[in-house]
N, C-alpha and C. Protein backbone atom coordinates (compact mmCIF):
# COMPACT_ATOMS: atom_id res chain seq x y z
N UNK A 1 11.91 -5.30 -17.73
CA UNK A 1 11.61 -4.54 -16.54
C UNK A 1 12.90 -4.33 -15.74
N UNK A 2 12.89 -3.07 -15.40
CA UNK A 2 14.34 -3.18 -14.62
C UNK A 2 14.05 -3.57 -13.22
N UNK A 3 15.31 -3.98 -12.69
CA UNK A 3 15.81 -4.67 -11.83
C UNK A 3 15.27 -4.08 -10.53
N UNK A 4 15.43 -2.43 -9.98
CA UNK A 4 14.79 -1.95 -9.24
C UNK A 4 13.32 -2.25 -8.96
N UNK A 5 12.44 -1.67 -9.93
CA UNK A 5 11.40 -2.09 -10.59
C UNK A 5 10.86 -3.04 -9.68
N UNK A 6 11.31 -4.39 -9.96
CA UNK A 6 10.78 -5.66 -9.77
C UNK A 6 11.17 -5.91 -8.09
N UNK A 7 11.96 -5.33 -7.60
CA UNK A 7 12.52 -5.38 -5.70
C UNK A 7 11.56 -4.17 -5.45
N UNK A 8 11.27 -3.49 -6.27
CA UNK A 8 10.40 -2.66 -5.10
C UNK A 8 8.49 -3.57 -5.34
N UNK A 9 8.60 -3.72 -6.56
CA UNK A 9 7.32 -4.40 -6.27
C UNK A 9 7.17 -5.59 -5.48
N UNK A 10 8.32 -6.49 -5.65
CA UNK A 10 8.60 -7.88 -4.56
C UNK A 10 8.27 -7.10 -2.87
N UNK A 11 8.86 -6.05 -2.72
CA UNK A 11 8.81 -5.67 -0.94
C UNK A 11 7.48 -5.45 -0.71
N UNK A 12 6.77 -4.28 -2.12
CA UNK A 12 5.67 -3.77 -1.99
C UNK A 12 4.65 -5.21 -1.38
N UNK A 13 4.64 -5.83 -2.18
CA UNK A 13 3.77 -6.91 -2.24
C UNK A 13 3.45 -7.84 -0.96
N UNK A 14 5.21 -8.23 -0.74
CA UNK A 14 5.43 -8.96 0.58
C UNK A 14 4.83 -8.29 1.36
N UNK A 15 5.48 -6.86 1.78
CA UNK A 15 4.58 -6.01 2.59
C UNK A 15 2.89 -6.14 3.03
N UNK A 16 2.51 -5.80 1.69
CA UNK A 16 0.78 -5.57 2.07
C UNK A 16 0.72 -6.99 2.28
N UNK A 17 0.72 -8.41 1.57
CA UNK A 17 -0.07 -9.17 2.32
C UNK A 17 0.48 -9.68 2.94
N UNK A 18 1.40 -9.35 3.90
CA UNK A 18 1.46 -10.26 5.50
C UNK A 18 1.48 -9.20 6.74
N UNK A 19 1.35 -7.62 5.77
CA UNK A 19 1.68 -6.37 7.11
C UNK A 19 2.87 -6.63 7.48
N UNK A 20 3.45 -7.13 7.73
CA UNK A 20 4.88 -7.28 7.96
C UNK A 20 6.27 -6.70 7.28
N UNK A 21 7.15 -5.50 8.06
CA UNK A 21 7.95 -5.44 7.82
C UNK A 21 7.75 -3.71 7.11
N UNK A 22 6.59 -3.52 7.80
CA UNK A 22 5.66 -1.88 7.02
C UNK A 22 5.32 -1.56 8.29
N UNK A 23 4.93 -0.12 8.39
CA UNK A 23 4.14 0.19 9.20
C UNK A 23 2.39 0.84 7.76
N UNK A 24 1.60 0.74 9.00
CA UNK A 24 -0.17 0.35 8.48
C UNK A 24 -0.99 1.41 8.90
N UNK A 25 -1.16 2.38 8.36
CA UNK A 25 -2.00 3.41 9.12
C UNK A 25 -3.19 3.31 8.04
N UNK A 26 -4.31 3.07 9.16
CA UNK A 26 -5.79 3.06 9.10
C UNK A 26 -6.15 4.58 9.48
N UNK A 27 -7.00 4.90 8.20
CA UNK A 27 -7.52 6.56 8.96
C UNK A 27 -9.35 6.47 9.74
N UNK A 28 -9.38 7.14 10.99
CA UNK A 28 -10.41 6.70 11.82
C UNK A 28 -11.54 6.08 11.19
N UNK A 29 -11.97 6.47 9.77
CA UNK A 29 -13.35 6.20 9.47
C UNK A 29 -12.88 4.45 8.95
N UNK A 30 -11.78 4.53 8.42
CA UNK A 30 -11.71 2.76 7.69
C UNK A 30 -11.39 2.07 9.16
N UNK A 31 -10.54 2.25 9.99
CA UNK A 31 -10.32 1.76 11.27
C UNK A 31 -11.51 1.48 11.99
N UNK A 32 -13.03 2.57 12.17
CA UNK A 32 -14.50 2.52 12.89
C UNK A 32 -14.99 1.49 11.85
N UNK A 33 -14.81 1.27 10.56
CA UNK A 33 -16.06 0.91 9.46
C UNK A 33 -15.63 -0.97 10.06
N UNK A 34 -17.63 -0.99 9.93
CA UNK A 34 -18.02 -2.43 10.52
C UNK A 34 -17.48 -3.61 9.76
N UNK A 35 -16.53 -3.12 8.51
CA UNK A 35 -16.54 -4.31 7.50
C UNK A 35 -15.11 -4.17 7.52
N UNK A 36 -13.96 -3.68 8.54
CA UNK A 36 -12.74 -3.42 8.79
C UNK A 36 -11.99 -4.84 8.11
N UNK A 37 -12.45 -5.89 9.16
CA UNK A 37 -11.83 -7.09 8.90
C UNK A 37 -11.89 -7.52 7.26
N UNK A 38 -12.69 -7.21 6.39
CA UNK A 38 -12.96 -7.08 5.39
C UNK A 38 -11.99 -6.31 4.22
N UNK A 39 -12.15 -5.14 4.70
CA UNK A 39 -11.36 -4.31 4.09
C UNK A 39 -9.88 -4.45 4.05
N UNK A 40 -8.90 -5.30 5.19
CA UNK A 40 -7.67 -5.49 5.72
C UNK A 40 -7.39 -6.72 4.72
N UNK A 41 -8.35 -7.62 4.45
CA UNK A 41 -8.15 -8.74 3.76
C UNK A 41 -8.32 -8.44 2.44
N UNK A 42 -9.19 -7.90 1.80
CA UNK A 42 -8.99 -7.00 0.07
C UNK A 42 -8.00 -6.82 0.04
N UNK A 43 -7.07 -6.04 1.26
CA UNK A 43 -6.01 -5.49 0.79
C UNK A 43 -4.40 -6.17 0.55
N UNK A 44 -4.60 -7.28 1.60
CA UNK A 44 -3.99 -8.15 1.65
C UNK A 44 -4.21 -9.10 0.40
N UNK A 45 -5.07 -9.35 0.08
CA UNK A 45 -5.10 -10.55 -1.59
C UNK A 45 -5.86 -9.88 -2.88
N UNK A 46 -5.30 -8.55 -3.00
CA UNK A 46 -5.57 -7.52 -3.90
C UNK A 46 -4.92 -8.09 -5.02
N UNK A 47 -5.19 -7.96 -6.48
CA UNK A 47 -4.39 -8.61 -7.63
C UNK A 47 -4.83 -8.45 -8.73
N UNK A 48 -5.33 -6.88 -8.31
CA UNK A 48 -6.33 -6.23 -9.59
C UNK A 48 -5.79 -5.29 -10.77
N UNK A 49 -4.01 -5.38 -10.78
CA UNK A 49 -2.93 -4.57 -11.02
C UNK A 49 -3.79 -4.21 -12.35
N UNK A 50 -3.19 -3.43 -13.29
CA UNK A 50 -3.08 -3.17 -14.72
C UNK A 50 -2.56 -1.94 -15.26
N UNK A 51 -2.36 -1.82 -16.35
CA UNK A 51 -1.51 -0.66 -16.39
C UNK A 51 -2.20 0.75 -16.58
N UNK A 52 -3.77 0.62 -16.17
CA UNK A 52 -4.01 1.75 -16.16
C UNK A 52 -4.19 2.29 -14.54
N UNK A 53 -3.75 1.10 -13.76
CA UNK A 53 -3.73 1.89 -11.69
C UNK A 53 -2.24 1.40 -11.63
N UNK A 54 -1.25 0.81 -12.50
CA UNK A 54 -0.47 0.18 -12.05
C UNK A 54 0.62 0.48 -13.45
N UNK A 55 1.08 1.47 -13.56
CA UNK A 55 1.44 1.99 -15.10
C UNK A 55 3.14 2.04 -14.21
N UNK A 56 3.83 1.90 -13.08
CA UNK A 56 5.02 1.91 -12.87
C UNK A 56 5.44 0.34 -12.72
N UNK A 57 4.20 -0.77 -12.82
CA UNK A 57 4.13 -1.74 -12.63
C UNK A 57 4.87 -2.55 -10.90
N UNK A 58 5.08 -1.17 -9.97
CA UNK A 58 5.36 -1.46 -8.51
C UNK A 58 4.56 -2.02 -7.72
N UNK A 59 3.10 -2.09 -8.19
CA UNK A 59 1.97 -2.71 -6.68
C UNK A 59 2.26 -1.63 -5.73
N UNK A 60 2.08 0.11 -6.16
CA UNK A 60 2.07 0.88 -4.81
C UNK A 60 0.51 1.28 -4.59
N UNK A 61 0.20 0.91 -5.17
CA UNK A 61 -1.75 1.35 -5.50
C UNK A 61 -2.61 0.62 -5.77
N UNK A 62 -4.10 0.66 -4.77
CA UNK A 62 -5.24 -0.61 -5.33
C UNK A 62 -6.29 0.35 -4.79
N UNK A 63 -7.69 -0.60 -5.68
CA UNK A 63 -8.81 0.30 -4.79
C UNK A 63 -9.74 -0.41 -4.96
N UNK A 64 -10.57 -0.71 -4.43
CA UNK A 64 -12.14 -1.90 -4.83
C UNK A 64 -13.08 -1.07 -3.69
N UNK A 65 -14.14 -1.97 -3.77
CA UNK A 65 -15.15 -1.75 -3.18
C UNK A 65 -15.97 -2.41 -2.03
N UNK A 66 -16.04 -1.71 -0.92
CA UNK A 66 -16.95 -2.73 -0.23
C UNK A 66 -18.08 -2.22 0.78
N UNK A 67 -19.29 -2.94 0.33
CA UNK A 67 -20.03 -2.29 0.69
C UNK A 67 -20.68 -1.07 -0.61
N UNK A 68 -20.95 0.13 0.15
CA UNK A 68 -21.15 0.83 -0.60
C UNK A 68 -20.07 2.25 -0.69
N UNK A 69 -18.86 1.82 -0.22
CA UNK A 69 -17.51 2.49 -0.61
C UNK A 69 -16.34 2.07 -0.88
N UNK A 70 -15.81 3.02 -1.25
CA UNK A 70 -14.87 2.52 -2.28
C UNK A 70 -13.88 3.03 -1.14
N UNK A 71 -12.69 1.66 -1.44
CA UNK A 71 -12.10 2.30 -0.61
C UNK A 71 -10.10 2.03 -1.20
N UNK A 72 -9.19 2.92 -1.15
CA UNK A 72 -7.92 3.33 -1.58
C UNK A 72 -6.82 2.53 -0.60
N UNK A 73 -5.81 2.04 -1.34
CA UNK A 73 -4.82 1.71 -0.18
C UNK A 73 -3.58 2.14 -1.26
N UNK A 74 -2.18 2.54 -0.68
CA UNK A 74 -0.86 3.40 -1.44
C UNK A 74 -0.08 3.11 -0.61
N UNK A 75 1.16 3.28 -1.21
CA UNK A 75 2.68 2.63 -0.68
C UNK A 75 2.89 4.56 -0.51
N UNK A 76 3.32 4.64 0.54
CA UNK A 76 4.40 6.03 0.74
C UNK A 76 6.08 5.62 1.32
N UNK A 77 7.58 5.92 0.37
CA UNK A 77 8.45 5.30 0.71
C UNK A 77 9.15 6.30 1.71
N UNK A 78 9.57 5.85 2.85
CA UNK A 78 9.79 7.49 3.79
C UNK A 78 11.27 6.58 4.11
N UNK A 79 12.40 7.65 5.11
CA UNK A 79 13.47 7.22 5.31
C UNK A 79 13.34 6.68 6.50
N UNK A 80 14.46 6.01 7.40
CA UNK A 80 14.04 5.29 8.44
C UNK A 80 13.23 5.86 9.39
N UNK A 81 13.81 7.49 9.57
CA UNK A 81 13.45 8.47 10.56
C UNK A 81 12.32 8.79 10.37
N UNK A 82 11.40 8.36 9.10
CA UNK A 82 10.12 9.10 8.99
C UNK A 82 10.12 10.83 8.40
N UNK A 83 11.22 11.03 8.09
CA UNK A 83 11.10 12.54 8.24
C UNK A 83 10.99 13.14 6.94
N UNK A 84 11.73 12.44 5.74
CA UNK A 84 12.01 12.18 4.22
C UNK A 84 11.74 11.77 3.39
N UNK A 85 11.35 11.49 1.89
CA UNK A 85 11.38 10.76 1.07
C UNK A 85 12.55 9.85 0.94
N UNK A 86 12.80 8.35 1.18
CA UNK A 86 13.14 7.36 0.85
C UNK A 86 14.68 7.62 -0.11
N UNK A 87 15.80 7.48 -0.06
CA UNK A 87 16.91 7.96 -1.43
C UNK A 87 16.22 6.60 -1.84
N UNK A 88 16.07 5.46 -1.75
CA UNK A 88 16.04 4.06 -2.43
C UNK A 88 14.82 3.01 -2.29
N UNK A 89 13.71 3.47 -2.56
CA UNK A 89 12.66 2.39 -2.30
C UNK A 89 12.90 1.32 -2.72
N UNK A 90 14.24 0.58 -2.83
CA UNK A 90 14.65 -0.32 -3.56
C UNK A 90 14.72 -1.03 -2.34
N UNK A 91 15.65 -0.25 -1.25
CA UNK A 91 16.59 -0.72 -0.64
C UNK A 91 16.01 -0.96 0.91
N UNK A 92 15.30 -1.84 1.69
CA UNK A 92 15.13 -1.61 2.81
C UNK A 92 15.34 -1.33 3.89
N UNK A 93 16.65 -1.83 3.56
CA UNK A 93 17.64 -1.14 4.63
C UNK A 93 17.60 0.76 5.10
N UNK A 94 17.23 1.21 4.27
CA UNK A 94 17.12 3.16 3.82
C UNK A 94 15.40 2.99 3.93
N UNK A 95 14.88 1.83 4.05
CA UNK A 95 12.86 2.62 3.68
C UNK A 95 12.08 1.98 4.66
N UNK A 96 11.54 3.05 4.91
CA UNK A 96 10.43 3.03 5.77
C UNK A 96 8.82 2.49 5.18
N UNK A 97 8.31 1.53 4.68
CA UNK A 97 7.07 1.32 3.90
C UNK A 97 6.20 1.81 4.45
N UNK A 98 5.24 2.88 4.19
CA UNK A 98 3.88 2.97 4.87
C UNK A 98 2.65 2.64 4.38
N UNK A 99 1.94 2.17 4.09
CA UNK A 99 0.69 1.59 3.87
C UNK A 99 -0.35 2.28 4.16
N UNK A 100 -0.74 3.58 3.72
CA UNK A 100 -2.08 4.05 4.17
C UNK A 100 -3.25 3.32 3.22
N UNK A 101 -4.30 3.37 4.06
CA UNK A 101 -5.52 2.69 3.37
C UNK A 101 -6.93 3.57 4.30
N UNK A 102 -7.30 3.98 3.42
CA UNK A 102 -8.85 5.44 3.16
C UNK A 102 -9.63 5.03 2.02
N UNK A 103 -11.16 5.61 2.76
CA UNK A 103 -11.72 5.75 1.63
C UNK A 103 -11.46 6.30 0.41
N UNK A 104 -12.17 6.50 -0.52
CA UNK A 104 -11.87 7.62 -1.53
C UNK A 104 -12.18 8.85 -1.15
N UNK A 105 -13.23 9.16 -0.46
CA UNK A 105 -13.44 10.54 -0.15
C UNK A 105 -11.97 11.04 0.41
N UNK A 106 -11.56 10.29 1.26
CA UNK A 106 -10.23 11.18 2.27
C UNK A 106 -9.16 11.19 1.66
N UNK A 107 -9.01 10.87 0.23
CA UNK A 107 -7.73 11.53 -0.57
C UNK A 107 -7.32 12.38 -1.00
């Protein structure tokens, strides 16, 4: 596995389960839904990788279920400014992590 590879999945990872060091955007309906606290913690001790959701082997993608929806969470790597795609999702110093997490319908 190359070297990149394995630092972007190490940040990815660190990232989602402590929120820390990412910014976290909830879209209104997962942010309103009664099972929130629920859903924040799936996402946080998610470990359902394989290579058919997880074929770059980064941890930028998960999805389970709760309740009776299914619900999506994705790494987007932006530059500090927000304005760009990332030159280095390697490099944190250059990336902005964002963490969106939606149902499936809102993809």
């Amino acid at each position: 596995m190359k070297c990149k590879t394995i630092r972007i999945r190490d940040l990815n990872d660190r990232a989602r389960q402590s929120f820390a060091e990412c910014r976290v955007h909830l879209t209104p309906a997962v942010r309103d839904h009664d099972s929130l606290n629920q859903i924040l913690c799936n996402v946080q001790h998610y470990s359902s990788f394989t290579t058919d959701n997880d074929s770059y082997n980064e941890h930028d993608f998960g999805s389970f279920a709760v309740e009776d929806d299914v619900v999506f969470w994705k790494w987007d790597y932006l530059d500090c400014d927000l304005q760009y795609h990332s030159p280095d999702p390697a490099d944190p110093n250059v990336t902005c992590r964002v963490l969106t997490i939606m149902f499936v319908d809102e993809y």
